[in-house]
N, C-alpha and C. Protein backbone atom coordinates (compact mmCIF):
# COMPACT_ATOMS: atom_id res chain seq x y z
N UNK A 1 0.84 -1.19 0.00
CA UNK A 1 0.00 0.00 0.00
C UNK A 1 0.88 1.24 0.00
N UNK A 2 0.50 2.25 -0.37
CA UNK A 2 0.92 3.66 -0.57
C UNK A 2 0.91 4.28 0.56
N UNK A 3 1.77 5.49 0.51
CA UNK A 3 1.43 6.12 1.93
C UNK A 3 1.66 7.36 1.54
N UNK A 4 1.19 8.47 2.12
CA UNK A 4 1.12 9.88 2.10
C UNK A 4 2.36 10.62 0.86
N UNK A 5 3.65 10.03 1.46
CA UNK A 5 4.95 10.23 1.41
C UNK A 5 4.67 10.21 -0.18
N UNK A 6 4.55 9.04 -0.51
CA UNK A 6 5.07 8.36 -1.70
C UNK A 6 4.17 8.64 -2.72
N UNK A 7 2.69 8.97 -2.71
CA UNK A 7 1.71 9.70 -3.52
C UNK A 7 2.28 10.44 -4.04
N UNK A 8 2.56 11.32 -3.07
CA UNK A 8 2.88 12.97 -3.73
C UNK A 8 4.58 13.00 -4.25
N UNK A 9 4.71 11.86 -4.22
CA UNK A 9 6.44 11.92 -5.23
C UNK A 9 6.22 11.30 -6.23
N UNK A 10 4.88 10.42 -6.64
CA UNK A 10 4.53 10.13 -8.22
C UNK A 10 4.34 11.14 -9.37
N UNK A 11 4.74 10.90 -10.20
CA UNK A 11 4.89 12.14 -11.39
C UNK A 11 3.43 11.99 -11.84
N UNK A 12 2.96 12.97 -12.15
CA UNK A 12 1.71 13.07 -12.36
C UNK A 12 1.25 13.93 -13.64
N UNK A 13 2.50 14.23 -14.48
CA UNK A 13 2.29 15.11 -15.70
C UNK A 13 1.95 14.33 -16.84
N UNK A 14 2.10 12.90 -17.14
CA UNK A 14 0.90 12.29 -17.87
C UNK A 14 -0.28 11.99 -17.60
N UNK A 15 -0.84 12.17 -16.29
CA UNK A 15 -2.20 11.44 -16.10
C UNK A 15 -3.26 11.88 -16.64
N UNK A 16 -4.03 11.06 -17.64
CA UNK A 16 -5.25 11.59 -17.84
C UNK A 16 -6.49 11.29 -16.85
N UNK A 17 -6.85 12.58 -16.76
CA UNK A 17 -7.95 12.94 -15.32
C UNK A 17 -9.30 12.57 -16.55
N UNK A 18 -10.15 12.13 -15.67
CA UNK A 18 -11.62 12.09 -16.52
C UNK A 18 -12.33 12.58 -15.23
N UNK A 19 -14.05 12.99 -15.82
CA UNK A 19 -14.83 13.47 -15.13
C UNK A 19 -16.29 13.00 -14.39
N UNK A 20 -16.33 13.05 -13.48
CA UNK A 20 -17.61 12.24 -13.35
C UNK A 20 -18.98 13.24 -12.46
N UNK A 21 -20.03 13.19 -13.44
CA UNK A 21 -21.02 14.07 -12.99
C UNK A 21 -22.40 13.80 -12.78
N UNK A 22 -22.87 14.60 -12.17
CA UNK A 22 -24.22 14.09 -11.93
C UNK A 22 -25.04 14.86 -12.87
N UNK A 23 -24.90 16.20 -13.29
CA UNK A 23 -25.62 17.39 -14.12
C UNK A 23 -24.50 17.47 -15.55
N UNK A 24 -25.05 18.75 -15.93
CA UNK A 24 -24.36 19.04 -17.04
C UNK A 24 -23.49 19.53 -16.82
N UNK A 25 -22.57 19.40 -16.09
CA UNK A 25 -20.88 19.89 -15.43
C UNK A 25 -20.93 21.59 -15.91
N UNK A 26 -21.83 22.14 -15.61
CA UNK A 26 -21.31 23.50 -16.25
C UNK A 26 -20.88 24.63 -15.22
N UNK A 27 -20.46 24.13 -14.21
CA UNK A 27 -20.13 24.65 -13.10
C UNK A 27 -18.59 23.32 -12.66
N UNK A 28 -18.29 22.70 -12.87
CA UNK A 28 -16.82 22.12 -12.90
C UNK A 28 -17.30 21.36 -12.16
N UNK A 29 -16.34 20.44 -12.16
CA UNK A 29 -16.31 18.51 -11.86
C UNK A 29 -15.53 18.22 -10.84
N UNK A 30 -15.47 17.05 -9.99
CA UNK A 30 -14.26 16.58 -9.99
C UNK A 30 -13.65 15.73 -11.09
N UNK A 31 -12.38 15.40 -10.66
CA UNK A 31 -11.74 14.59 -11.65
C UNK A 31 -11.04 13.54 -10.87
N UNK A 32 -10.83 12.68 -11.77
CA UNK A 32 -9.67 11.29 -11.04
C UNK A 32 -8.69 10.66 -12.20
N UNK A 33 -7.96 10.39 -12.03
CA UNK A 33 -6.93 9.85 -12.44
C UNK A 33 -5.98 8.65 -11.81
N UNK A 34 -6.04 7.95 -12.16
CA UNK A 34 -4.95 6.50 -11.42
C UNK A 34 -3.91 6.96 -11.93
N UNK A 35 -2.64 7.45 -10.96
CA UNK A 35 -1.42 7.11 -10.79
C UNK A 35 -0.41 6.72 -11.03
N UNK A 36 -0.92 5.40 -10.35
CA UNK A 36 0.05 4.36 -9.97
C UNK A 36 -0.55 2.87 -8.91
N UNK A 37 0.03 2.04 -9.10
CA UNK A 37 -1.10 0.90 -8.90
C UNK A 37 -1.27 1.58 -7.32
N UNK A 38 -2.75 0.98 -6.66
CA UNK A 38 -3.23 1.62 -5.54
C UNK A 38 -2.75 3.36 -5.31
N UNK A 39 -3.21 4.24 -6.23
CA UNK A 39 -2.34 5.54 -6.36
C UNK A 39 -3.67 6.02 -7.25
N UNK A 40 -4.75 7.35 -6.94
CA UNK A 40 -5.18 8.13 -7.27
C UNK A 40 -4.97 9.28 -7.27
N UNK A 41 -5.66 9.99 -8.09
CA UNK A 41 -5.49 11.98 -8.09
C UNK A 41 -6.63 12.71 -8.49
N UNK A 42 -7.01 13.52 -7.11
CA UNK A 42 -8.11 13.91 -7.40
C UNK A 42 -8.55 15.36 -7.37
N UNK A 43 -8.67 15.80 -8.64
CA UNK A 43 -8.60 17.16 -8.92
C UNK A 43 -9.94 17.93 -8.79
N UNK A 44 -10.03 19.32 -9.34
CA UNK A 44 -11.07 20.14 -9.55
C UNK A 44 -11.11 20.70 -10.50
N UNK A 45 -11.79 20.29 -11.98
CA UNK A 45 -11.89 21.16 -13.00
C UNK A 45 -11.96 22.64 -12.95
N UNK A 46 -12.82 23.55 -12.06
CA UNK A 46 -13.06 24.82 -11.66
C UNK A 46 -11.31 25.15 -11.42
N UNK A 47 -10.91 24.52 -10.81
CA UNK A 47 -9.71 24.92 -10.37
C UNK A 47 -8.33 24.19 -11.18
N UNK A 48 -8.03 24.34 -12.60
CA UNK A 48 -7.19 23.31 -12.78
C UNK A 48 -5.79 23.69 -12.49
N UNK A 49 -5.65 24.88 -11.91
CA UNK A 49 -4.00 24.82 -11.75
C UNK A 49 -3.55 24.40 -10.02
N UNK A 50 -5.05 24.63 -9.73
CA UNK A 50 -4.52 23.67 -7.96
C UNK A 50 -4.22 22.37 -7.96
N UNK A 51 -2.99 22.23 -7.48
CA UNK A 51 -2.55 20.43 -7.17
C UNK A 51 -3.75 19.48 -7.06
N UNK A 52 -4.18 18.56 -7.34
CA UNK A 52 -4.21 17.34 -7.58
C UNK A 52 -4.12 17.11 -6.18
N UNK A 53 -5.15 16.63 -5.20
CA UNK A 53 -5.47 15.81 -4.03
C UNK A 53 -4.76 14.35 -4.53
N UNK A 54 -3.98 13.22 -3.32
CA UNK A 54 -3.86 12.11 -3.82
C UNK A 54 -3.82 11.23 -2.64
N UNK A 55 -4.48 9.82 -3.36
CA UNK A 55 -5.34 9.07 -2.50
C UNK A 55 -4.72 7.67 -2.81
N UNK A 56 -4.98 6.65 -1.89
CA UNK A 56 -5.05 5.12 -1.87
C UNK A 56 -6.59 4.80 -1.99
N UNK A 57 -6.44 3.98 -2.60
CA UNK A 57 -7.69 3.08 -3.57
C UNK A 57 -8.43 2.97 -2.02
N UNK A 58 -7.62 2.28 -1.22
CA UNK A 58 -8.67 2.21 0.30
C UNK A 58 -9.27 3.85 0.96
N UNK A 59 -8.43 4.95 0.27
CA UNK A 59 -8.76 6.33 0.78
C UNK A 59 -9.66 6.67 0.37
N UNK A 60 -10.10 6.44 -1.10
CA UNK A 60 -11.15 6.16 -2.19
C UNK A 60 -12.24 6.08 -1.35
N UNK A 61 -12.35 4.57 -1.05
CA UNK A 61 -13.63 3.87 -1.06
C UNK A 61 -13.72 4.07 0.59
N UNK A 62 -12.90 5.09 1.59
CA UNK A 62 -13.70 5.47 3.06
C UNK A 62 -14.30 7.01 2.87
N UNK A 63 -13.82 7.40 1.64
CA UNK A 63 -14.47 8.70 1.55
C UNK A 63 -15.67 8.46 0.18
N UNK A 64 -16.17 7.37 -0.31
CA UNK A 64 -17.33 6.93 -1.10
C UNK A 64 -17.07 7.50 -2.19
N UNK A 65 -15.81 7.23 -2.78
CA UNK A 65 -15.68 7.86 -4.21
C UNK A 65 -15.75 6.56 -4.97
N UNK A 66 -15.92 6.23 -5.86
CA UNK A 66 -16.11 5.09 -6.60
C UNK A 66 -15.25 5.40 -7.85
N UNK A 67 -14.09 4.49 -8.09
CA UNK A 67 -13.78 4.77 -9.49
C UNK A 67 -14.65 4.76 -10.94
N UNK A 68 -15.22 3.49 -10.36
CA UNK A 68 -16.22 3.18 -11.23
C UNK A 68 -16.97 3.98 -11.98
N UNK A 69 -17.57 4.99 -11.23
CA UNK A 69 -18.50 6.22 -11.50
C UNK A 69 -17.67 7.13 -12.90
N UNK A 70 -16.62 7.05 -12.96
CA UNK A 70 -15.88 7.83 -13.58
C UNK A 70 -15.38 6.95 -15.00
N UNK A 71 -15.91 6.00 -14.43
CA UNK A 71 -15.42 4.94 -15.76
C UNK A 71 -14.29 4.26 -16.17
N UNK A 72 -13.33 4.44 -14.58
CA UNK A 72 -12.28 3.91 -13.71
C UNK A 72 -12.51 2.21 -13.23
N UNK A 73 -10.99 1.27 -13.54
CA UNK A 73 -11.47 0.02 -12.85
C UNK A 73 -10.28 0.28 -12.22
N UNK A 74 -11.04 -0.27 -10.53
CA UNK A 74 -9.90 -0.81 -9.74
C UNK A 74 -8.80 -1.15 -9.56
């Protein structure tokens, strides 16, 4: 498993972020992106030059984010 440390030293300038919404996103999204195995990134379209939040797949699923939703597998 990942830990705090080691998230935020993954390079993250290829990741493609996708969006997942409930409306017509016309007010900005979040976003997610996998990493690195057990390694997410979770952004704010409204905001794209703020860093990238980053998570463990178990950080994911205690805060009810679902990759899935985004069209993300596990």
């Amino acid at each position: 498993m990942q830990n705090g440390t080691h998230l935020y030293a993954l390079d993250i300038s290829g990741a493609s972020f996708v969006k997942a919404c409930g409306g017509p996103c016309t007010e900005g999204c979040v976003t997610l992106a996998r990493i690195g195995e057990d390694a997410w990134a979770l952004g704010d379209s409204k905001r794209p030059d703020a860093q990238p939040l980053r998570f463990t797949t178990e950080e994911l699923d205690a805060a009810g984010i679902d990759p899935a939703r985004f069209g993300l597998d596990v």
